[in-house]
Structures are given as structure tokens and as C-alpha cells.
Protein backbone atom coordinates (compact mmCIF):
# COMPACT_ATOMS: atom_id res chain seq x y z
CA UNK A 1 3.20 -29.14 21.72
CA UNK A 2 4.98 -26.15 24.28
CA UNK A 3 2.38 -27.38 27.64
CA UNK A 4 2.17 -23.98 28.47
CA UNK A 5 -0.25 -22.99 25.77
CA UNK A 6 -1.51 -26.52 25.10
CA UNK A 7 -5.61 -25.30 26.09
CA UNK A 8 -5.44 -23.30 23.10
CA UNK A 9 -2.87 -25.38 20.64
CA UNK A 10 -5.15 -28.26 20.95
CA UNK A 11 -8.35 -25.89 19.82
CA UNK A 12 -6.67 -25.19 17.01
CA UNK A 13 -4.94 -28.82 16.16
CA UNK A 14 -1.99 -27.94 13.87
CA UNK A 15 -0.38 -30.81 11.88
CA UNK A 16 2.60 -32.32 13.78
CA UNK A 17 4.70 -31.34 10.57
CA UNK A 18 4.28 -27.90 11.40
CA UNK A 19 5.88 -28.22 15.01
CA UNK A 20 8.52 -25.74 15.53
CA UNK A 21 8.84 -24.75 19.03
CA UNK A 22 12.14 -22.23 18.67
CA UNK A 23 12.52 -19.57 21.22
CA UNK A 24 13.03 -16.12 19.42
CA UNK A 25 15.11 -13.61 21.20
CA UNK A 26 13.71 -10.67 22.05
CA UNK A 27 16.52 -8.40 20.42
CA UNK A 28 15.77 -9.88 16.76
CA UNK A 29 12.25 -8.40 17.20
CA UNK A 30 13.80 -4.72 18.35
CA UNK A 31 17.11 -4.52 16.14
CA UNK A 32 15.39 -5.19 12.97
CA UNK A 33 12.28 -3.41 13.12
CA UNK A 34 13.98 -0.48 14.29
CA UNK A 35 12.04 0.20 17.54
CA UNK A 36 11.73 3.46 19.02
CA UNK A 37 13.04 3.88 22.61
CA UNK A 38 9.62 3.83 24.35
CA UNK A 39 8.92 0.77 21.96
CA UNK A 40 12.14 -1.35 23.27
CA UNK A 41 11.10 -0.76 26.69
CA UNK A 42 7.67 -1.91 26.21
CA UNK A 43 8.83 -4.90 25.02
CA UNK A 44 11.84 -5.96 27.31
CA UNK A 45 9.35 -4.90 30.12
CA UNK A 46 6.53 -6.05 29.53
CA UNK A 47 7.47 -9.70 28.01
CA UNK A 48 8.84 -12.90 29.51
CA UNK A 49 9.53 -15.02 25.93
CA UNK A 50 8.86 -15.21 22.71
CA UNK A 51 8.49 -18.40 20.81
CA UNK A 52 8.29 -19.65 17.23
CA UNK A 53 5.25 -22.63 17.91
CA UNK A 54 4.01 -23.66 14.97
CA UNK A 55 4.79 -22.92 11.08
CA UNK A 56 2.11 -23.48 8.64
CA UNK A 57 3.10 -23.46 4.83
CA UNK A 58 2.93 -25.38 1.48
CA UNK A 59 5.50 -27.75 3.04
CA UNK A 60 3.51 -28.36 6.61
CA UNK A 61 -0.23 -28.14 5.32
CA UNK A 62 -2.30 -28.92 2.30
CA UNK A 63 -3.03 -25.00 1.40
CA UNK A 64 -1.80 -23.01 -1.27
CA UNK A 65 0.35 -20.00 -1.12
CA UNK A 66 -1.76 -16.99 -2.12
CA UNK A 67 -0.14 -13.46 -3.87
CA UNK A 68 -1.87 -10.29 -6.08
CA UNK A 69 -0.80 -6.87 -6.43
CA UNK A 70 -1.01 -5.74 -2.80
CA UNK A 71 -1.88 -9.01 -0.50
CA UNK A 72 1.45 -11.90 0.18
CA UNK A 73 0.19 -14.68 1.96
CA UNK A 74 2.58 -17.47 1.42
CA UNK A 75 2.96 -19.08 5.17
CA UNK A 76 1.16 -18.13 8.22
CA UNK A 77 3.29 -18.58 11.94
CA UNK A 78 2.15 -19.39 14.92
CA UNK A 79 3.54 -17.44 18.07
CA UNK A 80 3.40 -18.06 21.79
CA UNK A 81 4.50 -14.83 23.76
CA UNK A 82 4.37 -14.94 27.74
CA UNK A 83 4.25 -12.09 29.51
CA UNK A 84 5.02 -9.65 32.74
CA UNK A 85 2.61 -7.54 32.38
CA UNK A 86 -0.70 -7.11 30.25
CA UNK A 87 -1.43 -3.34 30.85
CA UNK A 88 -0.05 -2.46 27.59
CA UNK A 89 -0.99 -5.28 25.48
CA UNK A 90 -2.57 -3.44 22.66
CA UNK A 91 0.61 -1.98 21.81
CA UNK A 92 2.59 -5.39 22.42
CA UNK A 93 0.33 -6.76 19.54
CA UNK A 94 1.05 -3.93 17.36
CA UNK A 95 4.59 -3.68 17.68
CA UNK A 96 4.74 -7.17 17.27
CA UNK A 97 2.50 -7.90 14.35
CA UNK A 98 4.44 -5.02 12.45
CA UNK A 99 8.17 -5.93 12.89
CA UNK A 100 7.13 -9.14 11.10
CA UNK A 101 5.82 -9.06 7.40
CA UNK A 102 3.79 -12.29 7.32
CA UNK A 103 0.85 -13.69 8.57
CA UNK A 104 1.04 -14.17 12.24
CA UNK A 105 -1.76 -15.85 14.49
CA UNK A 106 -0.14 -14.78 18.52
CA UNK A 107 -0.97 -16.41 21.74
CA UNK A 108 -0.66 -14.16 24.65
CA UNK A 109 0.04 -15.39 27.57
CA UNK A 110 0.09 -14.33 30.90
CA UNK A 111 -0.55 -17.00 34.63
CA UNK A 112 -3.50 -18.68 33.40
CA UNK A 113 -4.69 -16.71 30.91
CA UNK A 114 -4.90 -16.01 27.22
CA UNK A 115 -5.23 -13.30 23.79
CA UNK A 116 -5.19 -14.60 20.70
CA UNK A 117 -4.32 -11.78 18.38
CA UNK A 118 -4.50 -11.64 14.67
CA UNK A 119 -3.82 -8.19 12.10
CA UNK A 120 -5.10 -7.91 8.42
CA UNK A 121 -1.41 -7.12 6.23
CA UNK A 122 -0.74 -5.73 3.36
CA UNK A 123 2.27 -5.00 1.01
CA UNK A 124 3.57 -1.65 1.40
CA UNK A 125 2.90 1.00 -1.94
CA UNK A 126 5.80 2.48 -1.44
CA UNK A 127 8.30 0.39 0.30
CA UNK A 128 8.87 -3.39 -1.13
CA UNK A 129 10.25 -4.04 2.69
CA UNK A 130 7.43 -2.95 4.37
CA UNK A 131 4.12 -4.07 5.21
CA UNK A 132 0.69 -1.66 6.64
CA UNK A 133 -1.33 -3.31 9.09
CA UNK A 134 -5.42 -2.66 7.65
CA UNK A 135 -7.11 -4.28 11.06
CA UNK A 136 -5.66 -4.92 14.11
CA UNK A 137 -8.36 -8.25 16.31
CA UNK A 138 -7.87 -9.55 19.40
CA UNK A 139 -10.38 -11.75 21.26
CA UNK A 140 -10.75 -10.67 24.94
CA UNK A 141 -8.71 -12.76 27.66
CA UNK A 142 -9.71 -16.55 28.07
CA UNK A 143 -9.28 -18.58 30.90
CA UNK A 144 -9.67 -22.29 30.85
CA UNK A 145 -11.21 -21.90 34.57
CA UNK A 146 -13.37 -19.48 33.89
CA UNK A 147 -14.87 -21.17 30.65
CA UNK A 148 -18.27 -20.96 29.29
CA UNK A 149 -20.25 -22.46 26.41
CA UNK A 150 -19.81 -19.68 23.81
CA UNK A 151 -15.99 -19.86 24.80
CA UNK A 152 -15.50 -23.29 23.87
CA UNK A 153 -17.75 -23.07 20.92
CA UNK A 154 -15.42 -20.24 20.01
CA UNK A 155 -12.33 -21.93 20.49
CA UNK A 156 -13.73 -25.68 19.10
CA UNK A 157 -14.56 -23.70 15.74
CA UNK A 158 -11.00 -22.61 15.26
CA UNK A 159 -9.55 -26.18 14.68
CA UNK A 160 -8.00 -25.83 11.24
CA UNK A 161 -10.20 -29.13 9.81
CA UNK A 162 -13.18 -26.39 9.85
CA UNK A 163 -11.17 -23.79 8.67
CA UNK A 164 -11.12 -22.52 4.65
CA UNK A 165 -7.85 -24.30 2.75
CA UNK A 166 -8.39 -22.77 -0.43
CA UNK A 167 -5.37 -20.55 0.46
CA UNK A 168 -3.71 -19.13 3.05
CA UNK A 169 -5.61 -15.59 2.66
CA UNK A 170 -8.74 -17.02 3.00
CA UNK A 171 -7.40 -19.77 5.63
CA UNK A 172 -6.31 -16.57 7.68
CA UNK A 173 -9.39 -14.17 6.91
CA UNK A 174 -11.74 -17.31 8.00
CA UNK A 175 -9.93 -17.06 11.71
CA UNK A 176 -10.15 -13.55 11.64
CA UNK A 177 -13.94 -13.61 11.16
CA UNK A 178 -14.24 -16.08 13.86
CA UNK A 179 -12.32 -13.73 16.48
CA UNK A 180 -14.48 -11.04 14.87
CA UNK A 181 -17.54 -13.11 15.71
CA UNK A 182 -16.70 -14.05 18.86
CA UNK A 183 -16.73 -10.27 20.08
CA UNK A 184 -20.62 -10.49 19.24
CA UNK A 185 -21.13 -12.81 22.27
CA UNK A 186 -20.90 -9.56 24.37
CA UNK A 187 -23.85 -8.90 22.97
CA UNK A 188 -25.52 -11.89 21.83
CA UNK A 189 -26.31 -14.55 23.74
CA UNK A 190 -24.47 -17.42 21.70
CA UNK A 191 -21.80 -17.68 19.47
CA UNK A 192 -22.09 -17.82 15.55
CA UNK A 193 -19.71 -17.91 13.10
CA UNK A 194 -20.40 -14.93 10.61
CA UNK A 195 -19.36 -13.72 7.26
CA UNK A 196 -17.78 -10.05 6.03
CA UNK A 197 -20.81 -8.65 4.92
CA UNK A 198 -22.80 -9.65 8.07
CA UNK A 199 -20.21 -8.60 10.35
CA UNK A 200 -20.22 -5.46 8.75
CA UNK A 201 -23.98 -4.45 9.66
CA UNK A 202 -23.30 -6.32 13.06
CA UNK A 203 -20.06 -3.80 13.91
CA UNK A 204 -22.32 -0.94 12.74
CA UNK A 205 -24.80 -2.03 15.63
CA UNK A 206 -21.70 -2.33 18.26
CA UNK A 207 -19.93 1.26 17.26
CA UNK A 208 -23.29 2.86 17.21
CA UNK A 209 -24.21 1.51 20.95
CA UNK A 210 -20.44 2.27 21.96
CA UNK A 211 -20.88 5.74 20.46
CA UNK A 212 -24.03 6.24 22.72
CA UNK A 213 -22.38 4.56 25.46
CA UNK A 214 -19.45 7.31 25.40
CA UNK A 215 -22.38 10.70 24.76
CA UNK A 216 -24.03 9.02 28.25
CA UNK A 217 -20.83 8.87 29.79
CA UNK A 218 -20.28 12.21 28.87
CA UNK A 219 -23.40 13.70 29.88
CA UNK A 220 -22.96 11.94 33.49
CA UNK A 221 -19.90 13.76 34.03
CA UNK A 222 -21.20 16.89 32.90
CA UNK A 223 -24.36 16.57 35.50
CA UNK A 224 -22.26 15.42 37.98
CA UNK A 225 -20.38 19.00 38.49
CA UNK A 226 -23.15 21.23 37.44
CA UNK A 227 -24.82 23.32 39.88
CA UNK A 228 -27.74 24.70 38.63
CA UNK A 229 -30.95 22.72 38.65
CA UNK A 230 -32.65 23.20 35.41
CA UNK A 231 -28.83 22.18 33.32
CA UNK A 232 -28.94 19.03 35.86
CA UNK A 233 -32.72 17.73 34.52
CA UNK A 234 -31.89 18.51 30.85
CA UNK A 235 -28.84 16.48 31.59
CA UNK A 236 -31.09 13.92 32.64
CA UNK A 237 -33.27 13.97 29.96
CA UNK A 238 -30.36 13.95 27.38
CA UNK A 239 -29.74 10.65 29.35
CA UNK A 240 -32.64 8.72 29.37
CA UNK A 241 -32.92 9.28 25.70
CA UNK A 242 -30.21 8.04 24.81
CA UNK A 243 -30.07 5.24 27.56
CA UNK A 244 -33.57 4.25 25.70
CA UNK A 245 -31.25 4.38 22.00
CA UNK A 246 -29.03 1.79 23.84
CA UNK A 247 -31.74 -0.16 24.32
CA UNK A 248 -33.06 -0.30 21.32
CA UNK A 249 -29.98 -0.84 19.94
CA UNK A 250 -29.17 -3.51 22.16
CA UNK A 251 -32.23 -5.19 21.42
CA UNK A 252 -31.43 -4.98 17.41
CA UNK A 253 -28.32 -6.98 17.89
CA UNK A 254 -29.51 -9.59 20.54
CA UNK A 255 -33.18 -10.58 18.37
CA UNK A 256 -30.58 -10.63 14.69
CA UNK A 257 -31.11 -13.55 12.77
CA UNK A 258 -28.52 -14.86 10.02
């Protein structure tokens, strides 16, 4: 196990078969998937090295390959990628999870911190070589010194013995939902582990509060540089309304039940 992401790899407990541990050049990633110019310098920038930790297939792991007319899931690889900088990690984890067609679960790190980052692929319509990336998670940064209780439960949950083996789709959709889960904590006080369908009225919640997060911010700004009186109070009133929607809202998501 590489020591340098060894708080996470031991969360997750892959089977010593699947060891790999090969450092990937950076150049393999940017020659083949044909990176832009902006992309490449992202990318030599912003990381430090790339490595190959962990390889999970029919071989390394008691789960079956899974294939239909638009999903291939026959292996799922683990990656460890240190960083320089994090300011543009978002696109790191795109550019990343597209160059490669399979299954990828990706540790982030950077000093003492880390992302795990997952994407939902499918099989291209209209290129057999190509792959389009439905959903794009990352869990928020995680710091072994900074831990707390729905952290760990988070990261105890993701050991693979908990995990769904009926096949490597539903092996990698079952982390996904975890990640997914974990988000909730922002909002809800512990974490649980939660299916599609109730993630699905539980995101609904979180876009609607963002969405009224982003009208108040809005609205601030707006009062903020007005001058005249009256636009300033029905700025405020426009506020408090929806500041009271938030609530509510808030409130929704914190007292859900399963």
C-alpha cells in the first residue's frame, strides 16, 4: 500500500491481489486523449504524479464483469494523483476521468489532504473509442486531522466487504451513492447511506435551497448599490422571504426520515 494515501486505502481495504502501485507518466494521459493546449497546462501545472494503485477485476476480486448496449464495466482502477495546486481541481477530475474509458475511483491528493472523485461512463453512440461522462462526484476535501464522526462513518462504509459484488456496475454505482450521500451531511446532521430514488428527492431539496441561496445573493448585491429608499426595503423584503424559504427548506432536509 503507496503510505502516502494509506488513511484512505485502508477505508477502502482492496485485496492484496489487486496491488499495482505503477507510476503513470503524465504525457500518456495528454498524448492520447488529445488535450487541448490550456488542458496540457492544467495538467503539467497543476499535478505532482500520477499513479496506477490498485486494479480491481475478475482476476483480483470475486465480481463479475458487467456489459449492455451502452454501459462497459469490466474492471474498475484505482488512482492516486498528488498535486501542486488544487484551485482547478474540478477540471483535473474531468480531464482525467475522460482520457480514460473505464471505471476509475481517484484519490486526490494534496499536503495532508484528500478528494475522492468518481464519474458515471458511458459508451459513446457514435464513436466505439469514446466514452460520455453522465455525472461527474466528488466528496469535499478530507483531512485525517480534521476528522469527525460522519467523516469516518463515511469513509468506514466504503470498505469493499460492504460494498455490492453483484458486478462491477453496481459495485461502482454503490460508491457513487455513498459519495452522493455523504454530501447530505452538509445538511444533515449524520451520515446515511441512501439509495437512487431517495437521493433523488434529497438533491431536489439541496438545488432548490442552492437556487434560493444564489436569488438572496443576488438581491444583496442589488440592495447594496441602490440608492433610493423604497427599491432598498423591497429588496429587503424579497430577502427575508426567501431567507424564510431557506429555512423551511433547510428544515425539510434536516427532520427527513428514510
Amino acid at each position: 500500500m503507496d503510505s502516502r494515501y494509506k488513511y484512505i486505502l485502508s477505508k477502502f481495504n482492496f485485496p492484496n491481489e489487486a496491488f499495482v502501485n505503477q507510476k503513470i507518466p503524465k504525457k500518456e494521459f495528454y498524448n492520447n486523449a488529445n488535450f487541448k493546449w490550456r488542458d496540457k497546462e492544467i495538467f503539467t501545472k497543476d499535478i505532482e504524479s500520477i499513479e496506477l494503485l490498485y486494479l480491481l477485476n475478475e482476476d483480483t476480486i470475486n465480481i463479475l464483469s458487467y456489459r449492455d448496449d451502452t454501459l462497459t464495466y469490466n474492471e474498475v482502477a484505482i488512482l492516486g494523483i498528488e498535486l501542486r495546486d488544487d484551485k482547478r481541481i474540478d477540471d483535473l477530475a474531468l480531464l482525467v476521468q475522460g482520457a480514460i474509458p473505464y471505471p476509475l475511483i481517484i484519490i486526490f491528493k494534496i499536503e495532508d489532504r484528500y478528494l475522492i472523485n468518481i464519474a458515471l461512463k458511458r459508451d459513446s453512440k457514435i464513436d466505439d473509442e469514446k466514452i460520455v461522462i453522465d455525472l461527474l462526484f466528488s466528496t469535499d476535501w478530507i483531512s485525517k486531522s480534521s476528522s469527525s464522526i460522519q467523516q469516518e462513518s463515511f469513509l468506514n462504509s466504503l470498505n469493499i466487504n460492504q460494498i455490492s459484488h453483484a458486478n462491477f456496475y453496481e459495485f461502482y454505482k454503490d460508491i457513487s451513492n455513498r459519495i452522493r450521500s455523504y454530501e447530505l451531511v452538509k445538511y444533515i446532521s449524520q451520515f446515511n447511506i441512501y439509495n437512487e430514488k431517495e437521493l433523488q428527492r434529497l438533491n431536489k431539496l439541496t438545488n432548490e435551497i442552492k437556487r434560493l441561496k444564489n436569488i438572496v445573493s443576488i438581491y444583496k448585491k442589488q440592495q447594496n448599490k441602490s440608492t433610493q429608499f423604497n427599491e432598498k426595503v423591497r429588496l429587503n423584503i424579497e430577502i427575508d422571504k426567501h431567507l424564510k424559504l431557506i429555512d423551511k427548506k433547510t428544515k425539510e432536509l434536516m427532520t427527513w426520515k428514510k
